[in-house]
C-alpha atoms as a PDB file:
ATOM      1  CA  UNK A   1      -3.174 257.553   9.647  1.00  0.00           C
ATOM      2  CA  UNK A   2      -3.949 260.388  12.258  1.00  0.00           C
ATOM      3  CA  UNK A   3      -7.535 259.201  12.745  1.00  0.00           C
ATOM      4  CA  UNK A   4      -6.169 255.601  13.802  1.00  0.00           C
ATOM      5  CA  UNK A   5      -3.418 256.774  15.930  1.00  0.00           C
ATOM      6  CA  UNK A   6      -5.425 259.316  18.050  1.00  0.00           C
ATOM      7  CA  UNK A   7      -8.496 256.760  18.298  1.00  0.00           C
ATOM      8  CA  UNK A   8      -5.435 254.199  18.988  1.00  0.00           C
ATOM      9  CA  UNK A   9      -4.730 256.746  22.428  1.00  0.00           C
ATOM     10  CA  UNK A  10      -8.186 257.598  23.338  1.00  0.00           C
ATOM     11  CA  UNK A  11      -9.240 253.539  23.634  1.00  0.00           C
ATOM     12  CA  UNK A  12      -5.670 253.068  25.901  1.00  0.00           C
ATOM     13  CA  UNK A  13      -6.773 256.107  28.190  1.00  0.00           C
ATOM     14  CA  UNK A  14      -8.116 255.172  31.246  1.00  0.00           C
ATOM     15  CA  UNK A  15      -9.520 259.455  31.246  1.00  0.00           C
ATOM     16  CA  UNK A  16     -11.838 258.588  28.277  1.00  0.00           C
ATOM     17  CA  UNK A  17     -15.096 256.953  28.911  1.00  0.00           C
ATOM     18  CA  UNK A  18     -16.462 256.873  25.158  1.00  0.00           C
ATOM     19  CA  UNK A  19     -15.204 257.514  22.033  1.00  0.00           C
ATOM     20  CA  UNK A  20     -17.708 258.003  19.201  1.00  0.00           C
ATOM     21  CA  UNK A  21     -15.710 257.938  15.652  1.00  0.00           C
ATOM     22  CA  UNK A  22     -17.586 259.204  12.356  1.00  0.00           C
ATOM     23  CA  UNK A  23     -16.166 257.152   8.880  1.00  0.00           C
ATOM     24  CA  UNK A  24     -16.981 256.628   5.613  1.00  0.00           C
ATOM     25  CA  UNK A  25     -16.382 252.756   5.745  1.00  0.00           C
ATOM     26  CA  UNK A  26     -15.970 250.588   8.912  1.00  0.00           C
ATOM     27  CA  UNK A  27     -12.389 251.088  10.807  1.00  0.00           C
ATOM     28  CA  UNK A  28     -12.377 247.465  11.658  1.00  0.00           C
ATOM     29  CA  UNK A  29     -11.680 248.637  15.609  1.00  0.00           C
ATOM     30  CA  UNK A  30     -13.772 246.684  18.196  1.00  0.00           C
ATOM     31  CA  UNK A  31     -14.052 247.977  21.385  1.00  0.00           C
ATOM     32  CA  UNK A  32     -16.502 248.483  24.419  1.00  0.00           C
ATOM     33  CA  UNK A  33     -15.951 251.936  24.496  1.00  0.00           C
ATOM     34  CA  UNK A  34     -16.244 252.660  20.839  1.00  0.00           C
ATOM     35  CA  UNK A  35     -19.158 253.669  18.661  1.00  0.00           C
ATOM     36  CA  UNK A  36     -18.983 253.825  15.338  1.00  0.00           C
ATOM     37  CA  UNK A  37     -21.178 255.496  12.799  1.00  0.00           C
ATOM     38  CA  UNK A  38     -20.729 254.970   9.148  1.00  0.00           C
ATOM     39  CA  UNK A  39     -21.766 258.030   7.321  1.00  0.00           C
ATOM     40  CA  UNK A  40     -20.580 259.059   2.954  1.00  0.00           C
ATOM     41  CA  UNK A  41     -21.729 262.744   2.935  1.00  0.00           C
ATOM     42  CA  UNK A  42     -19.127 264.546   4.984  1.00  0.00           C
ATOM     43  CA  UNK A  43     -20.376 267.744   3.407  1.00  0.00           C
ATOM     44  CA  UNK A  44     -23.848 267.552   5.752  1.00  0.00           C
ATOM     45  CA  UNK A  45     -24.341 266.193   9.011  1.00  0.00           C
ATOM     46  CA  UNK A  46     -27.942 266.876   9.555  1.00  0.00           C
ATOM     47  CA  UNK A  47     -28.988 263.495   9.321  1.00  0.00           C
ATOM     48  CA  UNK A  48     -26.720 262.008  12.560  1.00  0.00           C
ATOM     49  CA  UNK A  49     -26.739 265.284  14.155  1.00  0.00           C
ATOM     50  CA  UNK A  50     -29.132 263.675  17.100  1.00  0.00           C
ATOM     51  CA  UNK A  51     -25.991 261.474  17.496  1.00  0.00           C
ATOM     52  CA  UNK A  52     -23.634 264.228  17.911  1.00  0.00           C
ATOM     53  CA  UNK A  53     -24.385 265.942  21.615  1.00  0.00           C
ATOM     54  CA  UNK A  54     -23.251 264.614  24.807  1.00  0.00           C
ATOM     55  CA  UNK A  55     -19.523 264.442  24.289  1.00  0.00           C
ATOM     56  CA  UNK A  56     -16.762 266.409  25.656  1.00  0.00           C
ATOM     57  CA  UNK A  57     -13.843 266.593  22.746  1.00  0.00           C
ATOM     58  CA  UNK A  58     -13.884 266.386  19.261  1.00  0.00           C
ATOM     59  CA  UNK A  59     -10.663 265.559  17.611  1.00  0.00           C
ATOM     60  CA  UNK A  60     -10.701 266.823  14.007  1.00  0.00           C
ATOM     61  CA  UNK A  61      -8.434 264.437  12.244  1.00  0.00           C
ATOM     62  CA  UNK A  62      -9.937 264.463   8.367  1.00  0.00           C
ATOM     63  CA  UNK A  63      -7.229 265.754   5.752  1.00  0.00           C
ATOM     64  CA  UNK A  64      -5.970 264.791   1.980  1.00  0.00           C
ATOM     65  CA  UNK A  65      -2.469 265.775   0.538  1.00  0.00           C
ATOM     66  CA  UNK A  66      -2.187 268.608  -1.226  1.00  0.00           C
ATOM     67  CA  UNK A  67       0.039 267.200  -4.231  1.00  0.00           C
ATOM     68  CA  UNK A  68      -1.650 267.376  -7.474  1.00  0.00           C
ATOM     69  CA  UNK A  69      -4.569 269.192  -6.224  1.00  0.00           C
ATOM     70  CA  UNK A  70      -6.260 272.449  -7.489  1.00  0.00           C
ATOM     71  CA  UNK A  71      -6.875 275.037  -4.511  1.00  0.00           C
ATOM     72  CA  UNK A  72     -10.861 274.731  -5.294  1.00  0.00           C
ATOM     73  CA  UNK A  73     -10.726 270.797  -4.352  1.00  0.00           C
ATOM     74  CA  UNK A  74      -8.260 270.784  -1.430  1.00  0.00           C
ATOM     75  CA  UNK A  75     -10.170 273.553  -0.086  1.00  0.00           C
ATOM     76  CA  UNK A  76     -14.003 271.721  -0.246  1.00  0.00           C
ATOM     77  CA  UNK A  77     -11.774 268.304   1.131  1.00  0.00           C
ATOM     78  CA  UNK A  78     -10.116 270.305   3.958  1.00  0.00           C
ATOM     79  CA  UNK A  79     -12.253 273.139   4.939  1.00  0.00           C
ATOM     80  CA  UNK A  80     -15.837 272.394   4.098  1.00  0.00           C
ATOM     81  CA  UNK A  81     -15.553 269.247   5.526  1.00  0.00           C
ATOM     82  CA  UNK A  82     -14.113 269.912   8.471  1.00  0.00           C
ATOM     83  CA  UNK A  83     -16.420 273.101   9.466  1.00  0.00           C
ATOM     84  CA  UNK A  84     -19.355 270.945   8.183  1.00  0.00           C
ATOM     85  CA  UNK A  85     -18.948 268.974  11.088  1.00  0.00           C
ATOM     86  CA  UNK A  86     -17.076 271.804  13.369  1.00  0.00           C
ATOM     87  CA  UNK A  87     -20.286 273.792  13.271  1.00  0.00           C
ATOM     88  CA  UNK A  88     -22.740 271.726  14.558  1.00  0.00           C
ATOM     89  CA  UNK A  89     -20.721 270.056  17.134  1.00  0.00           C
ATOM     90  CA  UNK A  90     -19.734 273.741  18.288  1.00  0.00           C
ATOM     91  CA  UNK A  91     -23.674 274.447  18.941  1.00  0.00           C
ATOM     92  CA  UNK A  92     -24.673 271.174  20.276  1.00  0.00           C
ATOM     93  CA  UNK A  93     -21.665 270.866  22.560  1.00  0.00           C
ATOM     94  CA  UNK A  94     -20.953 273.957  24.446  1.00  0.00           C
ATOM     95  CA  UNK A  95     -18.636 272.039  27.183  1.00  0.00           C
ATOM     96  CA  UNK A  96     -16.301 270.553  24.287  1.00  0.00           C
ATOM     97  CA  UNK A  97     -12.549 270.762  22.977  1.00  0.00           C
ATOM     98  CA  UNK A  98     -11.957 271.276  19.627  1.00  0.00           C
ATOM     99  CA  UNK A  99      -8.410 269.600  18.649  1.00  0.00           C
ATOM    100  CA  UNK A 100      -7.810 269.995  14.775  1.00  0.00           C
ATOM    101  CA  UNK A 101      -4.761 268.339  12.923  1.00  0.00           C
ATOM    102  CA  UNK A 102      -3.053 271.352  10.902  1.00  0.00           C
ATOM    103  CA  UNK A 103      -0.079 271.366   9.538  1.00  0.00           C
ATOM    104  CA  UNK A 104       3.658 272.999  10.223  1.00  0.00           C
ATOM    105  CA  UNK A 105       4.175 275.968   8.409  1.00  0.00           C
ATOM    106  CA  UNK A 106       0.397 276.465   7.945  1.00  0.00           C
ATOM    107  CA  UNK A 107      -0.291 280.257   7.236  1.00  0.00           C
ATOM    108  CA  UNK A 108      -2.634 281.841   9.430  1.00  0.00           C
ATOM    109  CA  UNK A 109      -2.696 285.169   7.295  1.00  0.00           C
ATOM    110  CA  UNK A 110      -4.436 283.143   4.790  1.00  0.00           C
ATOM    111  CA  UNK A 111      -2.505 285.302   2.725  1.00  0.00           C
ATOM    112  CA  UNK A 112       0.858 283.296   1.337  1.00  0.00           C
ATOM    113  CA  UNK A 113       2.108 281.909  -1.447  1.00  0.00           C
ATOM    114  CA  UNK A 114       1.414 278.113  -0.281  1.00  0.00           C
ATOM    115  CA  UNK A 115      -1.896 277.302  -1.467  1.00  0.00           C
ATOM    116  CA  UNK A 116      -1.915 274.288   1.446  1.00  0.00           C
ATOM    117  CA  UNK A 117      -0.798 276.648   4.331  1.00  0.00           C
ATOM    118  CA  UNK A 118      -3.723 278.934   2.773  1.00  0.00           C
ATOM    119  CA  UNK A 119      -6.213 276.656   3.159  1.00  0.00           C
ATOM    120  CA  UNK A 120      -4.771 275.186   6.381  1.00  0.00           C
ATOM    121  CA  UNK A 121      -4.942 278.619   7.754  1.00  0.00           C
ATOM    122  CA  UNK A 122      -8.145 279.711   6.952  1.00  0.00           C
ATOM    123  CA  UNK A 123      -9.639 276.232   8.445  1.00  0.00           C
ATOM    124  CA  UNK A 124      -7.842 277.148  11.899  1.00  0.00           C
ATOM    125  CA  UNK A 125      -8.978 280.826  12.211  1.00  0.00           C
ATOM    126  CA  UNK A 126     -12.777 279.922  11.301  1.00  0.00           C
ATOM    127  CA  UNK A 127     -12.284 276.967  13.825  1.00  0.00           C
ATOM    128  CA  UNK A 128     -11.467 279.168  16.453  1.00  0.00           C
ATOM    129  CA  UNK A 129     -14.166 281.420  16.096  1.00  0.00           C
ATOM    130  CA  UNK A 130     -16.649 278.535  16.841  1.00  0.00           C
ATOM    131  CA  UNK A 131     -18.014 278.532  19.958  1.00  0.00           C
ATOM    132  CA  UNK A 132     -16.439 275.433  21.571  1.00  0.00           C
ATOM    133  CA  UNK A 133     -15.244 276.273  25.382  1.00  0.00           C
ATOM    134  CA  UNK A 134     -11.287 275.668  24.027  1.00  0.00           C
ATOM    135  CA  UNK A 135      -9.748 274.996  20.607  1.00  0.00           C
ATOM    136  CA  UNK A 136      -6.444 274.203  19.778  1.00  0.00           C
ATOM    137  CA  UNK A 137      -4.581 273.418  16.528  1.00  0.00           C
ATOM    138  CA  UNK A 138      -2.172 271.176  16.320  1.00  0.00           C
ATOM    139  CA  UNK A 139       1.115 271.471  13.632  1.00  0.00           C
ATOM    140  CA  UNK A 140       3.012 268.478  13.596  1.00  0.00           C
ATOM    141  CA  UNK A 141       5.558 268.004  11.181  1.00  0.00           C
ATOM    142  CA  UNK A 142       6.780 264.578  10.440  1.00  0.00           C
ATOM    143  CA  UNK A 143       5.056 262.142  11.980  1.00  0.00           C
ATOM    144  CA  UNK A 144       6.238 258.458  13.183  1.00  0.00           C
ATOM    145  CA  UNK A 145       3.593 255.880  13.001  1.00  0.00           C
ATOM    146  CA  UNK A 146       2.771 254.196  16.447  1.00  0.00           C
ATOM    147  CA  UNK A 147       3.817 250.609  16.141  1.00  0.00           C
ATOM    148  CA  UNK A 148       1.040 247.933  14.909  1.00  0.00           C
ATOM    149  CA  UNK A 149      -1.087 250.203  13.264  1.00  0.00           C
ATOM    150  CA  UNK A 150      -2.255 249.577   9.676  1.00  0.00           C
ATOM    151  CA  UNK A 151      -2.656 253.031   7.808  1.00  0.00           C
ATOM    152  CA  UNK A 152       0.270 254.475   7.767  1.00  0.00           C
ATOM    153  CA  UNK A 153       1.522 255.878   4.612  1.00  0.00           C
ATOM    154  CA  UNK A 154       4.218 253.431   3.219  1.00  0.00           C
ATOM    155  CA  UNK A 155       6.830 256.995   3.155  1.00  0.00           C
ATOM    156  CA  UNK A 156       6.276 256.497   6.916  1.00  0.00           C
ATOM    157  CA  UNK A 157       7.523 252.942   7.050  1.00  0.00           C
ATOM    158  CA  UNK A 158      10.259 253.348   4.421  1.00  0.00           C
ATOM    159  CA  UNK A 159      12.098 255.686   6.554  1.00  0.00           C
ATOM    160  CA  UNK A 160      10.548 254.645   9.721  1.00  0.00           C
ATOM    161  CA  UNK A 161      14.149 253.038  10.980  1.00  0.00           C
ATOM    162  CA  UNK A 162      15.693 256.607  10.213  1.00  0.00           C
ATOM    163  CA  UNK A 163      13.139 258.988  12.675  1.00  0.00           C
ATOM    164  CA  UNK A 164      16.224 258.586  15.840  1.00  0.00           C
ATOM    165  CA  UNK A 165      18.637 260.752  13.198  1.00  0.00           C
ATOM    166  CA  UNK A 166      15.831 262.625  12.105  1.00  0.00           C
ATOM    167  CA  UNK A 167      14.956 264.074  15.631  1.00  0.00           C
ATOM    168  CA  UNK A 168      18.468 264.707  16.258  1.00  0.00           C
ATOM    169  CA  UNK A 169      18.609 266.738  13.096  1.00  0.00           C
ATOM    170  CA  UNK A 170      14.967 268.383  13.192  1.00  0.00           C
ATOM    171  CA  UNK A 171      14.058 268.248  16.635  1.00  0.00           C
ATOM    172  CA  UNK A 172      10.960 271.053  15.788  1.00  0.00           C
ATOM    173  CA  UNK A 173       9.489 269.173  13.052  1.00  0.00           C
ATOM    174  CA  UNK A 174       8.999 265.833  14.405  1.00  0.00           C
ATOM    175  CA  UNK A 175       7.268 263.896  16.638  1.00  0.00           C
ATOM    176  CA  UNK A 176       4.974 260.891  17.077  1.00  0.00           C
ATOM    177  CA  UNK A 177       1.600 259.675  16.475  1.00  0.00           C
ATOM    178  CA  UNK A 178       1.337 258.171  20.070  1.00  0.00           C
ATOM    179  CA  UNK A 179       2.647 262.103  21.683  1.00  0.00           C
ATOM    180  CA  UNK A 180      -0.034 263.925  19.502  1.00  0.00           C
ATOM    181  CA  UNK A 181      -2.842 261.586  20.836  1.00  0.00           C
ATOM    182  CA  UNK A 182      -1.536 261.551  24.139  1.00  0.00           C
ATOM    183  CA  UNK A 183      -1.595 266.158  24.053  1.00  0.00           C
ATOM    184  CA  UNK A 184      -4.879 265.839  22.652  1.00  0.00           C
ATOM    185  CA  UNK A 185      -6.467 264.164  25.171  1.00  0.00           C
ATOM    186  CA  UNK A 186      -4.458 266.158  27.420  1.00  0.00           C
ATOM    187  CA  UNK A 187      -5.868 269.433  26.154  1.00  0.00           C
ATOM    188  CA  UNK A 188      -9.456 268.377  27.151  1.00  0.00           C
ATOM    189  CA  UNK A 189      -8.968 268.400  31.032  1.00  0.00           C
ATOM    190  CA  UNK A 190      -5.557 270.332  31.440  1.00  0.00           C
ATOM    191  CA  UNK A 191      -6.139 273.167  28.376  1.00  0.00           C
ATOM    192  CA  UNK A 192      -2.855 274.763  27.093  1.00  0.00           C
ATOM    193  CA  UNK A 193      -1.895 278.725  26.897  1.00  0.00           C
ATOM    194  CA  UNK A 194      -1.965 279.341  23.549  1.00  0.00           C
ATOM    195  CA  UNK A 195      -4.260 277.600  20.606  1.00  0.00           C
ATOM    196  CA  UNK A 196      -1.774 276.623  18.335  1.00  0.00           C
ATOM    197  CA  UNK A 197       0.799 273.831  19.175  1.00  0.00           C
ATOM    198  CA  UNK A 198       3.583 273.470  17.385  1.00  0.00           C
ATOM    199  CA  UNK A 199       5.938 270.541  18.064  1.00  0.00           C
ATOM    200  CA  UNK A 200       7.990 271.290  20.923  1.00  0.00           C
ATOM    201  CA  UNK A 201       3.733 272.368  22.611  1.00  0.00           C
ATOM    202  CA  UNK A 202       2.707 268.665  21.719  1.00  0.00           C
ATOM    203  CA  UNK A 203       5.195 266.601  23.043  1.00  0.00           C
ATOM    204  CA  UNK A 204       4.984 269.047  26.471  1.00  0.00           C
ATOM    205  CA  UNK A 205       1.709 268.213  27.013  1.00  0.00           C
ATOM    206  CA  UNK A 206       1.753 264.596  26.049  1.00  0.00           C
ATOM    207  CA  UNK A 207       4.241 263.936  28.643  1.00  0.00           C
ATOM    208  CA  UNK A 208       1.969 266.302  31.079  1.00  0.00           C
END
């Protein structure tokens, strides 16, 4: 749902020349600025990584839930696979902004009770170590679905009519798909002062 939303933003940008998107199976998204590459082993990206260097920002927008899932799985789905493709990018990009979708409440002692937030937290700290020129890590809470779009999750669109009294309640753990695009892209020519943006950081710089 994240993937679409944020690749949604970058193709409606007029500040993004190019947007090269990595999948398992074909996103269905046709575009003159797009290129897509279809690749199944997320674990290694040796064999595209001559396809990998020349860009700018990489927006790291991979995840699973957590629900149901043993700490040894989520971990291989949400940290090897991300710093599988972190790494190289890193090296063969030193000009480029890292933007990773986290989590609120993620735990960056790695050290908590949460086995998610562990995991979530250990992914951010190795991701800023990586030599990119900026990183930043992005905690949304509860996210509304930009309008049109066809993977969000169908909790999304149940309570979808609902997000207006949700704000008002929980104005720190909400926001939308279309502001956390919008910061992302942001990020890559106006940077931010600290590396991890929680709510109230994303929908600053989406308006920015």
């Amino acid at each position: 749902m994240v993937g679409e939303g944020v690749l949604h933003e970058c193709l409606h940008h007029p500040d993004v020349e190019s947007v090269l998107v990595i999948n398992r199976r074909n996103c269905n998204v046709h575009h003159a600025r797009l290129k897509e590459i279809i690749h199944e082993d997320f674990s290694d990206f040796s064999r595209i990584e001559n396809e990998l260097s020349g860009y700018n920002a990489a927006f790291l927008c991979m995840g699973v839930s957590s629900a149901g899932m043993r700490e040894e799985k989520y971990s291989h789905l949400t940290y090897d696979l991300t710093m599988a493709l972190a790494r190289p990018l890193s090296k063969l990009n030193p000009d480029m902004t890292a933007c990773y979708i986290s989590g609120v409440g993620t735990d960056s002692s790695e050290n908590g009770r949460i086995m998610w937030a562990r995991v979530k937290g250990k992914t951010e700290n190795h991701l800023l170590k990586l030599p990119f020129k900026q990183a930043f890590m992005f905690r949304p809470g509860f996210i509304r679905p930009t309008k049109g779009l066809k993977n969000a999750y169908m909790f999304y669109k149940i309570i979808n009519p609902l997000f207006p009294a949700f704000k008002l309640l929980f104005p720190k753990y909400i926001t939308t798909l279309k502001d956390i695009g919008l910061a992302m892209i942001h990020t890559v020519n106006k940077g931010y002062d600290t590396p991890i943006l929680e709510v109230k950081d994303i929908e600053k710089l989406a308006i920015e």
